[in-house]
PDB file of N, CA and C in Angstrom:
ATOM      1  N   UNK A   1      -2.562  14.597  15.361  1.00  0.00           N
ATOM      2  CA  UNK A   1      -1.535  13.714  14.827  1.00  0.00           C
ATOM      3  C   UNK A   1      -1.320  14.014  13.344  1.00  0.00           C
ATOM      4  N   UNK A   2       0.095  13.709  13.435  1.00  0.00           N
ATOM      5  CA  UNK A   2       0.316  14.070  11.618  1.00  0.00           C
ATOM      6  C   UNK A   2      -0.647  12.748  10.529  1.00  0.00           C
ATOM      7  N   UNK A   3      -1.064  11.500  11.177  1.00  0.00           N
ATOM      8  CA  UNK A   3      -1.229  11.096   9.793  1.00  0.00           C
ATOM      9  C   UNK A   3      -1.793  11.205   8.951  1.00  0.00           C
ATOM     10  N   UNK A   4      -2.957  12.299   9.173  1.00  0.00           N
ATOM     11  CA  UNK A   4      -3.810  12.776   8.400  1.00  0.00           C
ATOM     12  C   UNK A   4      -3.060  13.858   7.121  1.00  0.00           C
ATOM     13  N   UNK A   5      -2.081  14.145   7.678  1.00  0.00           N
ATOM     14  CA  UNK A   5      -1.604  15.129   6.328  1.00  0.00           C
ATOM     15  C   UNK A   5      -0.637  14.395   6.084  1.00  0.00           C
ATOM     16  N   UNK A   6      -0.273  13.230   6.380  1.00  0.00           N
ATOM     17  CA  UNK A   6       0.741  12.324   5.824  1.00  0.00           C
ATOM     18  C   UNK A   6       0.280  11.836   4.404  1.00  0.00           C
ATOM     19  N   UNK A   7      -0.964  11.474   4.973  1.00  0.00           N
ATOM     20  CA  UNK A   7      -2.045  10.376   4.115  1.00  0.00           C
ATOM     21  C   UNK A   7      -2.161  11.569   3.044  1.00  0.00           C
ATOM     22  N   UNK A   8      -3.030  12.699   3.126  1.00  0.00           N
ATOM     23  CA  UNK A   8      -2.908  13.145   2.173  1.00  0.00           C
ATOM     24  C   UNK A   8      -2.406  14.256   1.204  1.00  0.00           C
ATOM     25  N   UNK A   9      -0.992  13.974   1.743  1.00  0.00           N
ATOM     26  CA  UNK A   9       0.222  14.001   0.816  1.00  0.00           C
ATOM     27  C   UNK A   9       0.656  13.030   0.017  1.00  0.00           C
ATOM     28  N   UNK A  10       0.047  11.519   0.898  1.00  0.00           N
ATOM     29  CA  UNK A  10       0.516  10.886  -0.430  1.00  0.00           C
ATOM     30  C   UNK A  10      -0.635  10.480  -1.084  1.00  0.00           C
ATOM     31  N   UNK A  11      -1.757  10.670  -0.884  1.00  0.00           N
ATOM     32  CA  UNK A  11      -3.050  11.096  -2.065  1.00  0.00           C
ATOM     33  C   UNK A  11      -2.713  12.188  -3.229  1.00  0.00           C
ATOM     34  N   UNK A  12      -1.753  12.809  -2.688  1.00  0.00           N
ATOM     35  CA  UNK A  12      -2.157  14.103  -3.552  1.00  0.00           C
ATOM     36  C   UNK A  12      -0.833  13.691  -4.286  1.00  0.00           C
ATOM     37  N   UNK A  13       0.254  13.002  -3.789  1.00  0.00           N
ATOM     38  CA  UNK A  13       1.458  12.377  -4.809  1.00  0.00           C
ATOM     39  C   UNK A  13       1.282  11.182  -6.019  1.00  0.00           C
ATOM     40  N   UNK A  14       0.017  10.567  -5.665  1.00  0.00           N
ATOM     41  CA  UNK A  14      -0.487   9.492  -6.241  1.00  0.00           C
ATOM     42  C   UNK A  14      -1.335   9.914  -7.062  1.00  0.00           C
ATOM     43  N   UNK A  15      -1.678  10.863  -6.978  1.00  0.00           N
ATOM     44  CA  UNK A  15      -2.585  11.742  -8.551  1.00  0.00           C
ATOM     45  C   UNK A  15      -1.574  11.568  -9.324  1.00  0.00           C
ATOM     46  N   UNK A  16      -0.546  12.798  -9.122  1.00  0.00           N
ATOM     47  CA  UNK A  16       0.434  13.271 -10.045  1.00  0.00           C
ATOM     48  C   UNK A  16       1.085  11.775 -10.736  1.00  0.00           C
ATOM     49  N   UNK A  17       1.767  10.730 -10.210  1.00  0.00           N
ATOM     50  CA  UNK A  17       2.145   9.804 -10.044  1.00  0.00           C
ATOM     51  C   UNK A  17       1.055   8.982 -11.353  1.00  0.00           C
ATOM     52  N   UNK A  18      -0.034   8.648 -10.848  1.00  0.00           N
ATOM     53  CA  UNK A  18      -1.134   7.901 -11.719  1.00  0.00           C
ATOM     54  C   UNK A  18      -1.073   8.389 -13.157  1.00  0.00           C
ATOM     55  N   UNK A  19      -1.342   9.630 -13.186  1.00  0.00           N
ATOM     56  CA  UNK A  19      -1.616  10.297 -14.404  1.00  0.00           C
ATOM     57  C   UNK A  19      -0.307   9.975 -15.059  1.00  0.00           C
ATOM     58  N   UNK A  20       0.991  10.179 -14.384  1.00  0.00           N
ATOM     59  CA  UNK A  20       1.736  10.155 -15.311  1.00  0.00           C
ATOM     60  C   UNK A  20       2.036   8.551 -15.938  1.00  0.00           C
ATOM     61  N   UNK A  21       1.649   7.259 -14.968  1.00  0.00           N
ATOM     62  CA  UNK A  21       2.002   6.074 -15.397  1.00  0.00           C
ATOM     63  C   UNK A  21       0.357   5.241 -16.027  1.00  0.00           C
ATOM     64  N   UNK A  22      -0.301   6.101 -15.590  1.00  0.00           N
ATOM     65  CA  UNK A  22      -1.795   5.505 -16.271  1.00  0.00           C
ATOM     66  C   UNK A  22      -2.156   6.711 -16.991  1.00  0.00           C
ATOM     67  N   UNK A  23      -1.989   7.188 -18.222  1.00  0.00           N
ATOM     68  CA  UNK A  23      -2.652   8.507 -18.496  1.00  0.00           C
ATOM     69  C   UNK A  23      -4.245   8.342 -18.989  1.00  0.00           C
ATOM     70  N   UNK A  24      -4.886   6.827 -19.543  1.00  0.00           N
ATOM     71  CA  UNK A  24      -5.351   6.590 -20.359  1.00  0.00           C
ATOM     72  C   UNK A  24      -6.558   5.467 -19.324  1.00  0.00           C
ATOM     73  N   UNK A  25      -6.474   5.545 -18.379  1.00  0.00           N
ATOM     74  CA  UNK A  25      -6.971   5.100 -17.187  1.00  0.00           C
ATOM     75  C   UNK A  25      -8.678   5.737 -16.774  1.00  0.00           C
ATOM     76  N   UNK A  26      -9.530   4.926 -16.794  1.00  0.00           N
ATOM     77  CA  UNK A  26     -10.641   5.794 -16.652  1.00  0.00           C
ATOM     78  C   UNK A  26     -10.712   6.111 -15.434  1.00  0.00           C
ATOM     79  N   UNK A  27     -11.218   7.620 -15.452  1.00  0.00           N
ATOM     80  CA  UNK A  27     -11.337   8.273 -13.896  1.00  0.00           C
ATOM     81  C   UNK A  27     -12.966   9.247 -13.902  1.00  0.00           C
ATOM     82  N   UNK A  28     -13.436   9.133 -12.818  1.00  0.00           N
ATOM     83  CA  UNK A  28     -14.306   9.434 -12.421  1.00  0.00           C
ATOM     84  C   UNK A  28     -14.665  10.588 -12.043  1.00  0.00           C
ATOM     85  N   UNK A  29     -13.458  11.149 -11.676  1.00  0.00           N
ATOM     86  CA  UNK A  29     -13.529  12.523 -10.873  1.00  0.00           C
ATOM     87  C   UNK A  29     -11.658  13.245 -11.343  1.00  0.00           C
ATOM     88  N   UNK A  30     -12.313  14.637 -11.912  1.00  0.00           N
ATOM     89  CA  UNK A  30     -10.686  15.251 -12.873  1.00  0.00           C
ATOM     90  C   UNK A  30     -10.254  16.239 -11.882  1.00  0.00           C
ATOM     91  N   UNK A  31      -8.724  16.224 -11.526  1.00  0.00           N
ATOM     92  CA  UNK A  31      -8.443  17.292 -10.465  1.00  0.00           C
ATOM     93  C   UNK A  31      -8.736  18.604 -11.538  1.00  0.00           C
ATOM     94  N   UNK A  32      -8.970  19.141 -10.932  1.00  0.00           N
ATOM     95  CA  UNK A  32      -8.803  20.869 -11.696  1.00  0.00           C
ATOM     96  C   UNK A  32      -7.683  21.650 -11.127  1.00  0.00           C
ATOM     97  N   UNK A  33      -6.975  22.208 -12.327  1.00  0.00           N
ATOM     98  CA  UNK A  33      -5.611  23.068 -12.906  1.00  0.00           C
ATOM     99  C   UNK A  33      -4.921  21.443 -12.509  1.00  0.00           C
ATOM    100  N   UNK A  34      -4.912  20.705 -13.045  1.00  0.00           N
ATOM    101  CA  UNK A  34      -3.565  19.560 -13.587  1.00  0.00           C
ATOM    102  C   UNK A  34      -2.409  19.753 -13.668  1.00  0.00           C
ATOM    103  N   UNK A  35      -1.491  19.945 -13.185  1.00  0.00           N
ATOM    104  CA  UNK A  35      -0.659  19.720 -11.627  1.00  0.00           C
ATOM    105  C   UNK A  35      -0.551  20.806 -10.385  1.00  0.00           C
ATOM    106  N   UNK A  36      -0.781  21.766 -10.765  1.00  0.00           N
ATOM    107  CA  UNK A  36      -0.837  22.690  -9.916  1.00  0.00           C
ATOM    108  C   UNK A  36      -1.464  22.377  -8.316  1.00  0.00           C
ATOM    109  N   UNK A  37      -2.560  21.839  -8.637  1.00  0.00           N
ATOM    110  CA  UNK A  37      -3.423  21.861  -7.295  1.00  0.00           C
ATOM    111  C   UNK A  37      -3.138  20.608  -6.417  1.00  0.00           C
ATOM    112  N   UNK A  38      -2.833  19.476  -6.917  1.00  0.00           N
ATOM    113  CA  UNK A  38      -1.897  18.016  -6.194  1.00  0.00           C
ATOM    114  C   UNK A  38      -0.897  18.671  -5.769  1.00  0.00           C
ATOM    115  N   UNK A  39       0.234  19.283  -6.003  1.00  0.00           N
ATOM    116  CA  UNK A  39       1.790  19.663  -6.424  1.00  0.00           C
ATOM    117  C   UNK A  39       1.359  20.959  -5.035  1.00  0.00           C
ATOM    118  N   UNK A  40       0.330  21.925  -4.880  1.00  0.00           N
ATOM    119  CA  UNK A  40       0.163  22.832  -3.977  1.00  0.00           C
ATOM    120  C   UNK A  40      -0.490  22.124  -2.507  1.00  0.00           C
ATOM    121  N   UNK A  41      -1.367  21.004  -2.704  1.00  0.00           N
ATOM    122  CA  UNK A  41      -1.851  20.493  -1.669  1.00  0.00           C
ATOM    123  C   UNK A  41      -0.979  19.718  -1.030  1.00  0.00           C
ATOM    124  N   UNK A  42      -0.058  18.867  -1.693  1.00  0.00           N
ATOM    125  CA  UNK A  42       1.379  18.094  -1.026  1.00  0.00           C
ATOM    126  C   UNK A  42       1.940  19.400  -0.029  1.00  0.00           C
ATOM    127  N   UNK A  43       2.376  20.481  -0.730  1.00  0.00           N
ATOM    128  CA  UNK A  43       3.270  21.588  -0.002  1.00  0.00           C
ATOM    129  C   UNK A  43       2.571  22.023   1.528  1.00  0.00           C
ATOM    130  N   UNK A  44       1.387  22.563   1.151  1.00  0.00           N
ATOM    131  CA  UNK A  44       0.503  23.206   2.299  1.00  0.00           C
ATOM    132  C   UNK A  44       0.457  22.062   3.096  1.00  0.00           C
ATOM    133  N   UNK A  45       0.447  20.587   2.889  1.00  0.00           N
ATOM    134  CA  UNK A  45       0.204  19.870   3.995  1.00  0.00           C
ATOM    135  C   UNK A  45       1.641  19.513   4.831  1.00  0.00           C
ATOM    136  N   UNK A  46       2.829  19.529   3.841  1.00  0.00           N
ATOM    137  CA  UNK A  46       4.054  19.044   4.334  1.00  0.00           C
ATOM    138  C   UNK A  46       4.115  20.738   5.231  1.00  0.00           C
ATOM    139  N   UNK A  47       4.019  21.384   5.060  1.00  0.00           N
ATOM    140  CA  UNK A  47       4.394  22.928   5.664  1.00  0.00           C
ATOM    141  C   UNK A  47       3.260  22.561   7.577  1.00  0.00           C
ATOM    142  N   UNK A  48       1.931  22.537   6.976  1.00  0.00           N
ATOM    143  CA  UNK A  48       1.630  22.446   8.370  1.00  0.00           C
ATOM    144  C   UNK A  48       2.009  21.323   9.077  1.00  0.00           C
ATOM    145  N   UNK A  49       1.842  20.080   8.246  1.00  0.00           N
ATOM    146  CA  UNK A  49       3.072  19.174   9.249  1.00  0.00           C
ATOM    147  C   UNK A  49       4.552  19.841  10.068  1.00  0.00           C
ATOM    148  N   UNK A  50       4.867  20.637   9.333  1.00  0.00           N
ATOM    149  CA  UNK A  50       6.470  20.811   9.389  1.00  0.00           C
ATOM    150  C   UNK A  50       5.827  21.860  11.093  1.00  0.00           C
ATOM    151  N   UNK A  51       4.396  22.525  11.202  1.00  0.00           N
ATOM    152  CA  UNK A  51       4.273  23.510  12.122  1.00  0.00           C
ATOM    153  C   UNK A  51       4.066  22.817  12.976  1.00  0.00           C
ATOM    154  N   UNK A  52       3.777  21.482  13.564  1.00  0.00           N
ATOM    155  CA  UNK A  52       3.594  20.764  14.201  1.00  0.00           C
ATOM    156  C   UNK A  52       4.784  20.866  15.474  1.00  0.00           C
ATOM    157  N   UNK A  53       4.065  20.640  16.887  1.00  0.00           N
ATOM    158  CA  UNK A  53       5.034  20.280  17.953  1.00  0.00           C
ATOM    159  C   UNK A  53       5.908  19.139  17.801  1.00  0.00           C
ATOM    160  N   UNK A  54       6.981  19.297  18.584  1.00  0.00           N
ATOM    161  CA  UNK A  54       7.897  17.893  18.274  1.00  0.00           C
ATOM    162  C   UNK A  54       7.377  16.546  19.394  1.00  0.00           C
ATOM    163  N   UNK A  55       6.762  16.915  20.335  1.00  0.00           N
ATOM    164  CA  UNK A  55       6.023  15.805  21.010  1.00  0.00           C
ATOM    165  C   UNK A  55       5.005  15.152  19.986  1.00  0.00           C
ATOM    166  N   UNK A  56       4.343  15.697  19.211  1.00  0.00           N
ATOM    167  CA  UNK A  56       3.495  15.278  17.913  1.00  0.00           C
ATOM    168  C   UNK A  56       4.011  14.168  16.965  1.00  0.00           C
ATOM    169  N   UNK A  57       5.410  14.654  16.952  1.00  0.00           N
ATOM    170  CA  UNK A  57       5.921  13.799  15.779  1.00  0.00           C
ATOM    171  C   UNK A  57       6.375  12.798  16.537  1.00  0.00           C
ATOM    172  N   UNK A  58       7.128  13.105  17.721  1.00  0.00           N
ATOM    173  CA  UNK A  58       7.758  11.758  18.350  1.00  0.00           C
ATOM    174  C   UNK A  58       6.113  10.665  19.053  1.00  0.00           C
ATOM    175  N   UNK A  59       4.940  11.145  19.310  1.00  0.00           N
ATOM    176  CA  UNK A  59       4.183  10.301  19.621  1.00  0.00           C
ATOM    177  C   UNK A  59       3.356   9.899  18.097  1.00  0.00           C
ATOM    178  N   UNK A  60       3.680  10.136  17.427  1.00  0.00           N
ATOM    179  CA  UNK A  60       3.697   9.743  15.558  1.00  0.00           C
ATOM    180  C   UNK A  60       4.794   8.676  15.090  1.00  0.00           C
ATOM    181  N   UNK A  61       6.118   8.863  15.650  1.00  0.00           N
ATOM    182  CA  UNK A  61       6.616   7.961  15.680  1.00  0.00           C
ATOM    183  C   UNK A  61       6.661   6.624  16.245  1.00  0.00           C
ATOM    184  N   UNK A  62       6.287   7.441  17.297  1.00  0.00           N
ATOM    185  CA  UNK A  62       6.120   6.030  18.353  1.00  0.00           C
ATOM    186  C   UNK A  62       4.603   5.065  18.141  1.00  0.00           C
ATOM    187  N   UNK A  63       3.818   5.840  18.011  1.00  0.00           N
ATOM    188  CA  UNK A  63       2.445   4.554  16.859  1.00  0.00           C
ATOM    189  C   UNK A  63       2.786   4.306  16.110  1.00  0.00           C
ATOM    190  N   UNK A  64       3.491   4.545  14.996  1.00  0.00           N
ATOM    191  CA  UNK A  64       4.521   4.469  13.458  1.00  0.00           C
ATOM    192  C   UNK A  64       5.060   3.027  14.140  1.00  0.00           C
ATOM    193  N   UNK A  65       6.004   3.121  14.859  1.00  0.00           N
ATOM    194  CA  UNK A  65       6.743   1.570  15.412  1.00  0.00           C
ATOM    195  C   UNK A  65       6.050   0.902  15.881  1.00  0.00           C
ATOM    196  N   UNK A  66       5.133   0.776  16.638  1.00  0.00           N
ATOM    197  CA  UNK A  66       4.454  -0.268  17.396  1.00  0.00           C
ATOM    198  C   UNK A  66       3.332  -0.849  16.314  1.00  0.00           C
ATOM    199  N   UNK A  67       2.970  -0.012  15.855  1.00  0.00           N
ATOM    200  CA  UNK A  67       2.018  -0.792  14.488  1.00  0.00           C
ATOM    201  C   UNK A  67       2.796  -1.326  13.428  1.00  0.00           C
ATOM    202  N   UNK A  68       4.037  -1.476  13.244  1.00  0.00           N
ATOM    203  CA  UNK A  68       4.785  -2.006  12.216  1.00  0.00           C
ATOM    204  C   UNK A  68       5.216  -2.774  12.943  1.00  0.00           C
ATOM    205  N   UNK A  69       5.510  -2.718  14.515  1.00  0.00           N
ATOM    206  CA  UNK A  69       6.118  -4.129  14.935  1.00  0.00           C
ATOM    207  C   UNK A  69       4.986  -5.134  15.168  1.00  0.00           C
ATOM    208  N   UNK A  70       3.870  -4.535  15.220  1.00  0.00           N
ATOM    209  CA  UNK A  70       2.343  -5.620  15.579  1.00  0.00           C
ATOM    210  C   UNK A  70       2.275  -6.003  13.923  1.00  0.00           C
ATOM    211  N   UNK A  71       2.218  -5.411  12.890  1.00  0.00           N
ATOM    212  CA  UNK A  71       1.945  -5.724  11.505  1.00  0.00           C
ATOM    213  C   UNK A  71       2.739  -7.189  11.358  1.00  0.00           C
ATOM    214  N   UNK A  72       4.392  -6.718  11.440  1.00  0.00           N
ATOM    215  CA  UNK A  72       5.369  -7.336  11.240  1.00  0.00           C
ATOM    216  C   UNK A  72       5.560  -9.385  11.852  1.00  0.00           C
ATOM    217  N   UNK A  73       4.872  -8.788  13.165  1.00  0.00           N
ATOM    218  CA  UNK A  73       5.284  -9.945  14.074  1.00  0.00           C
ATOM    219  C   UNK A  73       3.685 -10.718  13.470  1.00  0.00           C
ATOM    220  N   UNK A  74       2.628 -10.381  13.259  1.00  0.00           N
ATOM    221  CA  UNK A  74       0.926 -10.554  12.534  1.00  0.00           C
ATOM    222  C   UNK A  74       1.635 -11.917  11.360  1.00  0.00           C
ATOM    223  N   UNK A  75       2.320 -10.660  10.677  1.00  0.00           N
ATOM    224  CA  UNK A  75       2.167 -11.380   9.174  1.00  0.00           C
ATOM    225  C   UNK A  75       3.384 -12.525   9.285  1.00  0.00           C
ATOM    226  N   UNK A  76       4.143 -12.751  10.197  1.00  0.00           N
ATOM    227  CA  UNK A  76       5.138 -13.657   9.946  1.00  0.00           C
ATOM    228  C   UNK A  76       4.652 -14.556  10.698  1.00  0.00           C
ATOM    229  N   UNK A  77       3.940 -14.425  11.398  1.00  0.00           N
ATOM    230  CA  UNK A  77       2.913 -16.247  12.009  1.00  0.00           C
ATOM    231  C   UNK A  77       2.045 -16.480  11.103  1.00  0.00           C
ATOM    232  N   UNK A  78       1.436 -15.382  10.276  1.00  0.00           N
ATOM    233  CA  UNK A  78       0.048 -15.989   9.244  1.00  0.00           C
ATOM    234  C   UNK A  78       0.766 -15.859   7.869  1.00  0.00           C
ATOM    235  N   UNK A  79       1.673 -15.517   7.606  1.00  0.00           N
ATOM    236  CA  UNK A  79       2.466 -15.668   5.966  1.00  0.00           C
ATOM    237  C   UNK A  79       2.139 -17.070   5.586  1.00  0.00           C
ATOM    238  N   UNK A  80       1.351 -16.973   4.447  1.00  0.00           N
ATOM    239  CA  UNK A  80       1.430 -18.566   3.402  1.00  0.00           C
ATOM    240  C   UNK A  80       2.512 -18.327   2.582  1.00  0.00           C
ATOM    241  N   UNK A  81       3.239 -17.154   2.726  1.00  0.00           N
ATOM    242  CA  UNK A  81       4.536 -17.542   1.544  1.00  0.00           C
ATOM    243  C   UNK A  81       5.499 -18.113   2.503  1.00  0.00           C
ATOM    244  N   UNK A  82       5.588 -18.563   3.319  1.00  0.00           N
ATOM    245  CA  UNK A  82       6.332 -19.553   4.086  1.00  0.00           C
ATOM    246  C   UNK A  82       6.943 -21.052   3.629  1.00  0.00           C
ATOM    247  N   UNK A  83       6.298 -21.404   2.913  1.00  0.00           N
ATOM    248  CA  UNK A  83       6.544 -22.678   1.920  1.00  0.00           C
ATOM    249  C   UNK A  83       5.964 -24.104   2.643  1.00  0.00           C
ATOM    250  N   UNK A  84       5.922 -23.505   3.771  1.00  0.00           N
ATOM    251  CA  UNK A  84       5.549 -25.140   4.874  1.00  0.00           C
ATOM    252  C   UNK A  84       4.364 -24.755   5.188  1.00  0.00           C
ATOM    253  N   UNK A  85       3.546 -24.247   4.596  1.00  0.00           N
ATOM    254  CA  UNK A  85       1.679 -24.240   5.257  1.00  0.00           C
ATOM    255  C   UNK A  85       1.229 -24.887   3.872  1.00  0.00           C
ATOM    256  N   UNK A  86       0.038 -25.050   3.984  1.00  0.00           N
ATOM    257  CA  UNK A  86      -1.089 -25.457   2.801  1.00  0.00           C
ATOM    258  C   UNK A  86      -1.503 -24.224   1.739  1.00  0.00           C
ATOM    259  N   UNK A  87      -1.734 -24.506   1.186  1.00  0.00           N
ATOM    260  CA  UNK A  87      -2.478 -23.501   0.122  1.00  0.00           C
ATOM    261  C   UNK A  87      -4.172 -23.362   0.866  1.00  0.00           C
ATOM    262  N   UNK A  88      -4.640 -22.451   0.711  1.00  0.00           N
ATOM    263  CA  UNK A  88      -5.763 -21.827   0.777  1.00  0.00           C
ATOM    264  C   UNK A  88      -6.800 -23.138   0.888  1.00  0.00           C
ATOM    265  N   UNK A  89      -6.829 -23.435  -0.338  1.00  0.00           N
ATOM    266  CA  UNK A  89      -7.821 -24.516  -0.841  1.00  0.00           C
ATOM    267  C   UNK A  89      -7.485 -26.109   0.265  1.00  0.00           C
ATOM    268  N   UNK A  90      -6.246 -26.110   0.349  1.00  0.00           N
ATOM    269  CA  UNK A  90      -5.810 -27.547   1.079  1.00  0.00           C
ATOM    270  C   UNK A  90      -5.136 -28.379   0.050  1.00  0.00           C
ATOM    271  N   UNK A  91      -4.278 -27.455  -0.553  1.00  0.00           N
ATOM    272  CA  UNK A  91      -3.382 -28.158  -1.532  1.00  0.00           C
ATOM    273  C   UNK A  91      -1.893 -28.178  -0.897  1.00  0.00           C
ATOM    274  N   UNK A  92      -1.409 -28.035  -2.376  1.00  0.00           N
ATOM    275  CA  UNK A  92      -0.062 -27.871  -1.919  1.00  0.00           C
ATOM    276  C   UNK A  92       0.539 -26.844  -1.245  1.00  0.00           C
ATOM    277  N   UNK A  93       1.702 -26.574  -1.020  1.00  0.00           N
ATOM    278  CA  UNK A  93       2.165 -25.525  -0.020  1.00  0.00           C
ATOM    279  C   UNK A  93       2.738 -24.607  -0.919  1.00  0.00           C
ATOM    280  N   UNK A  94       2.418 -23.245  -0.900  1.00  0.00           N
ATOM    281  CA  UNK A  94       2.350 -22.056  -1.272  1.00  0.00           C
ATOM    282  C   UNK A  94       3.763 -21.496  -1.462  1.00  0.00           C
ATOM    283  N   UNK A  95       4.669 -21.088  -2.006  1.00  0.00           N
ATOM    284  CA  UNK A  95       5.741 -21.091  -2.812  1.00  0.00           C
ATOM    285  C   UNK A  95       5.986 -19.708  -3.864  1.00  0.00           C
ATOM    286  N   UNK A  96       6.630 -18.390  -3.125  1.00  0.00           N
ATOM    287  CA  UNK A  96       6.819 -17.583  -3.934  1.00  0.00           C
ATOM    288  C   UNK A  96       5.019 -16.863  -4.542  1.00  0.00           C
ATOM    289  N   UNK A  97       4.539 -17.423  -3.432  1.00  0.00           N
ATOM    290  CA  UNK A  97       3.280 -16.246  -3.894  1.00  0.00           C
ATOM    291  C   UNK A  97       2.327 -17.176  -5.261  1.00  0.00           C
ATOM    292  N   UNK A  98       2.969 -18.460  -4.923  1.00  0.00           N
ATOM    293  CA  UNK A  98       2.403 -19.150  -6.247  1.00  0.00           C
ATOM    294  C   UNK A  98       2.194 -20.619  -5.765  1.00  0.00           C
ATOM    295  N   UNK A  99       0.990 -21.056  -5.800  1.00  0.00           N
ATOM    296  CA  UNK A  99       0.546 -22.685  -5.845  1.00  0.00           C
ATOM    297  C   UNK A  99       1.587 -23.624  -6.569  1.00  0.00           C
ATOM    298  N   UNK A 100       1.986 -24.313  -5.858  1.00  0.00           N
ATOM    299  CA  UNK A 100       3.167 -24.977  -6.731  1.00  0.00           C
ATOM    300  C   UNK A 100       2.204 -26.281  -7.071  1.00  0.00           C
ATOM    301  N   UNK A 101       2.087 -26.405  -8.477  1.00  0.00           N
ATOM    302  CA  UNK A 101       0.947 -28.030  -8.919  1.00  0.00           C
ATOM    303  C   UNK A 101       1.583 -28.880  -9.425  1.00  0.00           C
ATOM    304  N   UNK A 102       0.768 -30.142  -9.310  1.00  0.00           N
ATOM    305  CA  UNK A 102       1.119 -31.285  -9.385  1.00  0.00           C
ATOM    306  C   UNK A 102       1.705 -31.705 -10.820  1.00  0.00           C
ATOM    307  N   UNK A 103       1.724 -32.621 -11.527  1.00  0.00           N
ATOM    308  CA  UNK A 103       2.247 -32.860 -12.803  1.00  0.00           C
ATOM    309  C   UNK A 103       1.459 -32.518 -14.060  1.00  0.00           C
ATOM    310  N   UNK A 104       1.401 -31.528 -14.937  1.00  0.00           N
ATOM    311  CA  UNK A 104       0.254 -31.259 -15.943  1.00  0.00           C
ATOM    312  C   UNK A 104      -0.389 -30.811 -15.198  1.00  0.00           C
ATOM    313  N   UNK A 105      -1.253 -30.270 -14.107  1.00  0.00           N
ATOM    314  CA  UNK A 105      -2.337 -29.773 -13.633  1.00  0.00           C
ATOM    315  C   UNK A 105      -2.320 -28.234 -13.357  1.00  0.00           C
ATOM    316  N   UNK A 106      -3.311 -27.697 -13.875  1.00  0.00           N
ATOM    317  CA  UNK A 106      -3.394 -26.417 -13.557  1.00  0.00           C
ATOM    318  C   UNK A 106      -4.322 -26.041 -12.671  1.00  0.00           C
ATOM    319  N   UNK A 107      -4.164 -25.034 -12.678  1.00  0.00           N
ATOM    320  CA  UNK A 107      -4.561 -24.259 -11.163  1.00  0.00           C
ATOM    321  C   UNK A 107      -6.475 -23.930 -11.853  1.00  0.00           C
ATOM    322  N   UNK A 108      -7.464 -24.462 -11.409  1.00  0.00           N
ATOM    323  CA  UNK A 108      -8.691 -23.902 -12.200  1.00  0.00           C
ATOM    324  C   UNK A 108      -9.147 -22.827 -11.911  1.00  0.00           C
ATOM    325  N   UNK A 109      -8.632 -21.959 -10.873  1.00  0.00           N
ATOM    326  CA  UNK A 109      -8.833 -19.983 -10.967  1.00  0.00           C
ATOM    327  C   UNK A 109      -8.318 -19.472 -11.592  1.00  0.00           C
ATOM    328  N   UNK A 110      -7.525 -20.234 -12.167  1.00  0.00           N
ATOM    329  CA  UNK A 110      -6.122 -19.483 -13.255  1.00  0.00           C
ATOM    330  C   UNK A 110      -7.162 -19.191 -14.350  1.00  0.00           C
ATOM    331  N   UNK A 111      -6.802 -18.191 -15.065  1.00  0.00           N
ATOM    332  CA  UNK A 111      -7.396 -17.306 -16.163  1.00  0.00           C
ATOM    333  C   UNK A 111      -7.223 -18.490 -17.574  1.00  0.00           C
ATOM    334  N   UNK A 112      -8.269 -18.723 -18.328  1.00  0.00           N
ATOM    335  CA  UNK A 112      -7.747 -19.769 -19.953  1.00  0.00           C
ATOM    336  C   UNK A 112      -7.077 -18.470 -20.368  1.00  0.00           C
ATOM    337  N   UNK A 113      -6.617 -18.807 -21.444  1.00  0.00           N
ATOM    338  CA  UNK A 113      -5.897 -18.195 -22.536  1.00  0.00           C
ATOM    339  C   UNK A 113      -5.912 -18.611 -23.821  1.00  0.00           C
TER     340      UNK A 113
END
């Protein structure tokens, strides 16, 4: 199955990508020749993808849909950004990804400042 060189193509896009929007980011482990070798490993993997049978890709597609329609149909019965469930804790109801609170009251996981 392709998703293995899917995946890391976009490992190897997310180097290039990082470095350029985090340059200053601590990292643990340095690609060697900096861009060359991300920028060559994307190619070689999109190329043997590309050598791939077409029954490959269409049964790639077809797990591709059924796991996005199981994801899809998952997260829209368990979504708390729904506005009509509870908050986590058993508060108020969850609103844009955000605890909506009571009058003056703050949220006490919230970060001081």
């Amino acid at each position: 199955m392709p998703t293995g060189l899917i995946a890391f193509v976009a490992v190897a896009a997310a180097v290039v990508v990082l470095r350029r929007i985090a340059p200053d980011a601590p990292r643990t482990f340095r690609v060697p020749l900096y861009p060359v070798v991300p920028v060559l490993c994307a190619l070689s993997c999109l190329y043997l993808a590309y050598l791939l049978p077409g029954i490959t890709w269409t049964l790639f597609a077809v797990w591709l849909l059924l796991a996005a329609g199981l994801y899809l149909c998952f997260g829209r019965r368990h979504s708390r950004l729904r506005g009509n469930e509870a908050a986590p804790d058993g508060g108020t109801p969850v609103t844009d990804g955000v605890a909506a609170s009571s009058a003056g009251e703050s949220d006490p996981r919230a970060p001081r400042v």
